[in-house]
Protein backbone atom coordinates (compact mmCIF):
# COMPACT_ATOMS: atom_id res chain seq x y z
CA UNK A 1 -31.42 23.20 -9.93
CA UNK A 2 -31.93 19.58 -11.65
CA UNK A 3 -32.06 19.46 -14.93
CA UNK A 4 -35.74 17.95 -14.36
CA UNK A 5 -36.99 22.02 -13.05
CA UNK A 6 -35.71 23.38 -16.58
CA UNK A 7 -38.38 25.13 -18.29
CA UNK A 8 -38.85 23.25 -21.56
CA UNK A 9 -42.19 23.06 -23.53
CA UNK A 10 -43.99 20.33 -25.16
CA UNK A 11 -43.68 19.92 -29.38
CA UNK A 12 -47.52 21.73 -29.33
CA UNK A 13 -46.18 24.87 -26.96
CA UNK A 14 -48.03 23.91 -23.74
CA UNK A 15 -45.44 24.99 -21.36
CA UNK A 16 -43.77 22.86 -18.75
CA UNK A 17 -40.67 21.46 -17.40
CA UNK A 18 -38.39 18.63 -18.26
CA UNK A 19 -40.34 17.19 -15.39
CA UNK A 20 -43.49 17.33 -17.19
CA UNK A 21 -42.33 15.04 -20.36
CA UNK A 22 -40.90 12.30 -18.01
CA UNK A 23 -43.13 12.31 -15.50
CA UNK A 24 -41.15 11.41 -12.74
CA UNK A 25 -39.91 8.01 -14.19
CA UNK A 26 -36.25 7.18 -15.92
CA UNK A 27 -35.87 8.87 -19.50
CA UNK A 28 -34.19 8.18 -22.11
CA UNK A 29 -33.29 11.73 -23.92
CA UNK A 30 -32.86 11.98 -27.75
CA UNK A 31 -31.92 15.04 -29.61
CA UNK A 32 -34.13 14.05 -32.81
CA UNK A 33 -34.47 15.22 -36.58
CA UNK A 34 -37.14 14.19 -39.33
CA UNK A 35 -34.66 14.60 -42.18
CA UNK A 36 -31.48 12.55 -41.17
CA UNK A 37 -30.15 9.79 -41.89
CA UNK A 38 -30.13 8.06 -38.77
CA UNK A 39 -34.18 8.91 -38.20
CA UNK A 40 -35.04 5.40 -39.22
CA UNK A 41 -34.04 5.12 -35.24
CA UNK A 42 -37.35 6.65 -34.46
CA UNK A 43 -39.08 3.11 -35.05
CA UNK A 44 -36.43 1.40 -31.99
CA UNK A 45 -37.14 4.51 -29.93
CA UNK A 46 -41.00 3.67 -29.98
CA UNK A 47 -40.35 -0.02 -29.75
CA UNK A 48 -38.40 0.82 -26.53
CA UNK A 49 -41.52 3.19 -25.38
CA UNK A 50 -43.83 0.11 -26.19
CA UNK A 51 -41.57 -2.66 -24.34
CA UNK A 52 -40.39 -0.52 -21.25
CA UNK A 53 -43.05 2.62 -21.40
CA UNK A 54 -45.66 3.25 -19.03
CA UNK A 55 -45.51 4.00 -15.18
CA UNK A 56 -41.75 2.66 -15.23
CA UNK A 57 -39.92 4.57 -18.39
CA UNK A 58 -40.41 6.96 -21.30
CA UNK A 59 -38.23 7.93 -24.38
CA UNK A 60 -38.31 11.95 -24.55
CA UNK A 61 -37.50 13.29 -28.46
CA UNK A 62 -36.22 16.99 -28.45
CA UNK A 63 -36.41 18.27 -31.94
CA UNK A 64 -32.97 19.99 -32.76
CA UNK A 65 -32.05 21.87 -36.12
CA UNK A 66 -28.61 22.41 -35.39
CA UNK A 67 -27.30 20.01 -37.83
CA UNK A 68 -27.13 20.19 -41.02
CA UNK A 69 -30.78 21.93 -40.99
CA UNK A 70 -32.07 18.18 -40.69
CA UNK A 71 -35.09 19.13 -38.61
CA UNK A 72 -36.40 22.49 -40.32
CA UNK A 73 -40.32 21.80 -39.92
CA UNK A 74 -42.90 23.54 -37.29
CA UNK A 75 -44.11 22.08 -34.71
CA UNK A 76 -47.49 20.70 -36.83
CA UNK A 77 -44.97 19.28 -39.41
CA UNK A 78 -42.62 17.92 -36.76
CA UNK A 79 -45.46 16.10 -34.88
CA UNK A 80 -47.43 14.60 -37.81
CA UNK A 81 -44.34 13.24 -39.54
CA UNK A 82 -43.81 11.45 -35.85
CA UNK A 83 -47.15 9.88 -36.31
CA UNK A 84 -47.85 9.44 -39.61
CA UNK A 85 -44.02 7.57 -40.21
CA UNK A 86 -43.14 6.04 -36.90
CA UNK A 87 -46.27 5.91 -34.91
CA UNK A 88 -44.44 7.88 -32.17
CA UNK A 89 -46.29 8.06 -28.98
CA UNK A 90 -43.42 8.78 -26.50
CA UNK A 91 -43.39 12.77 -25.56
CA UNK A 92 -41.87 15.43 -27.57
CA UNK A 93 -40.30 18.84 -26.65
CA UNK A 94 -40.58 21.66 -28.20
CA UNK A 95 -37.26 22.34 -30.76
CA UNK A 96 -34.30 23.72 -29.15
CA UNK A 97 -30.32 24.13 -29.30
CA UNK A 98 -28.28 21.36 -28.17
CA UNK A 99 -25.03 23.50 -28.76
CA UNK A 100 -23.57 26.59 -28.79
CA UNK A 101 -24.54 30.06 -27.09
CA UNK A 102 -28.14 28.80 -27.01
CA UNK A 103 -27.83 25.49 -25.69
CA UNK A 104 -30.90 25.07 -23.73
CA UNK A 105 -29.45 24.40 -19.84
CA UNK A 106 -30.75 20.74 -20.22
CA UNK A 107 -28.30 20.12 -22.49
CA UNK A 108 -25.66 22.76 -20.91
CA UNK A 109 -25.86 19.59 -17.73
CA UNK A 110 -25.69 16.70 -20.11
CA UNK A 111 -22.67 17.25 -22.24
CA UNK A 112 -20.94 16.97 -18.91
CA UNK A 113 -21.38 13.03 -18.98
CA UNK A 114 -19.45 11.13 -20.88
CA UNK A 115 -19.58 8.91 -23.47
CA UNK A 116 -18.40 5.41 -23.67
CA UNK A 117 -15.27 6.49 -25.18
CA UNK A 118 -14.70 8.56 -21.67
CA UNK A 119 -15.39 11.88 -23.52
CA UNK A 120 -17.54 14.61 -22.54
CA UNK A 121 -18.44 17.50 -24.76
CA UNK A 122 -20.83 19.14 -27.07
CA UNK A 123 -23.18 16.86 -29.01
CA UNK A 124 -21.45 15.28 -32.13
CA UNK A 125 -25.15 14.94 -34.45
CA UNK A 126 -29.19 14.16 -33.91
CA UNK A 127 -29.86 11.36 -32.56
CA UNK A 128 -27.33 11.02 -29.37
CA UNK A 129 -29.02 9.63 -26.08
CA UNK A 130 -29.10 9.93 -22.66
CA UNK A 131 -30.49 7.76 -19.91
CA UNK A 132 -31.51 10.05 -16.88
CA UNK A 133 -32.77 8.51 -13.64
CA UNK A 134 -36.13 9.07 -12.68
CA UNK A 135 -34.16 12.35 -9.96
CA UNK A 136 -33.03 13.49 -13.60
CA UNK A 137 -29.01 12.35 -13.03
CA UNK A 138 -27.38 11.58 -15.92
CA UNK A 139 -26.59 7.87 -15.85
CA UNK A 140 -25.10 6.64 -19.39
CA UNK A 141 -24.42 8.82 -22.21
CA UNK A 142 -24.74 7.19 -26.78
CA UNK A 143 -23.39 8.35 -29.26
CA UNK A 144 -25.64 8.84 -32.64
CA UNK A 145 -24.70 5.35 -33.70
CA UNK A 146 -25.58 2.95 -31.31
CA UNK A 147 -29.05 2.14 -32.23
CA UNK A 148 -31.96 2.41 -29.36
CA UNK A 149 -32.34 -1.34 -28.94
CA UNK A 150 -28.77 -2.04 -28.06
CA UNK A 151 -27.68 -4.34 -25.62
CA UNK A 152 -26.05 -1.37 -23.81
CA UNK A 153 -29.02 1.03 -23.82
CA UNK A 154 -31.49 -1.88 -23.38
CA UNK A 155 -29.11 -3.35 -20.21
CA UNK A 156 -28.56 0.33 -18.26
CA UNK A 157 -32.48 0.92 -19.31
CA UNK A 158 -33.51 -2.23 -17.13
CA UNK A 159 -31.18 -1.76 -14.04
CA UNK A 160 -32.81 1.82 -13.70
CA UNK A 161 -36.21 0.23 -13.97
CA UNK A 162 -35.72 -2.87 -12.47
C-alpha cells in the first residue's frame, strides 16, 4: 500500500487519506510544532506554498507532540496559531506520532529514506522534511535544520515539478 492510501485526517477531523492533503501533486512533508524553536520555518514553508503551490505542489504540515511537548494545542489552537502567525494556507493533518510504537505508517515508510548524511532512521526533532513524488515515493529526505527555501529543497522541489 503507498504511503498516499494511509488513512490520515485533516487538522479539523474530516477524515481522509494522505492522498487527500496532496492531492495528487509532489509534497513536501513536515512534521511541525507551534512552540519550537525552529517554527519561525513556518513563514519559508508558506513562501514555498505561494511560489510553487497550486495544481503543481503543496507543503503538507503534520502536527507532532513528540518532542519536547512543543506542539501541545488542539486542533482549534493548532490551526489559528497557523493563521493568525504565519498566514499558513498549505494543508494540515491532524496530530500524530512520528516515532515510536505509534508511529503513524506514513512515517513507519519515510524513516526508511535517508538523509543527506546517508542515514535512515527515526526522526531526530519537528520540523524534518520530505519531498514525496506526486505516486507518494520518497524522493529526498532534511533534516530539521536546513531551512525550507534551501537551494537543496528548492532544486529537488523543481525537478519533481518541472
Amino acid at each position: 500500500m503507498s504511503i498516499l492510501e494511509q488513512p490520515l485526517a485533516r487538522l479539523d477531523g474530516t477524515p481522509g487519506t494522505l492522498a487527500d492533503l496532496t492531492g495528487g501533486r509532489p509534497a513536501l512533508l513536515v512534521n511541525v510544532a507551534s512552540k519550537c524553536g525552529l517554527t519561525p520555518q513556518y513563514a519559508g514553508l508558506e513562501r514555498l506554498q505561494e511560489e510553487y503551490g497550486g495544481d503543481a505542489f503543496t507543503v503538507v504540515g503534520i502536527p507532532c507532540n513528540q518532542f519536547m511537548g512543543q506542539e501541545p494545542g488542539s486542533a482549534e489552537e493548532i490551526a489559528e496559531f497557523c493563521s493568525a502567525t504565519y498566514g499558513v494556507t498549505f494543508p494540515l493533518s491532524e496530530k500524530i506520532e512520528v516515532n515510536g510504537e505509534g508511529r503513524h505508517p506514513v512515517y513507519a515508510e519515510l524513516v526508511g529514506t535517508p538523509n543527506e548524511s546517508g542515514e535512515a532512521g527515526d526522526i531526530a526533532w519537528n520540523f524534518e522534511k520530505f519531498l514525496v513524488a506526486a505516486d507518494g515515493t520518497p524522493i529526498a529526505r532534511f533534516s530539521p535544520q536546513v531551512e525550507p527555501e534551501d537551494e537543496r529543497i528548492v532544486s529537488a522541489l523543481q525537478s519533481l515539478t518541472a
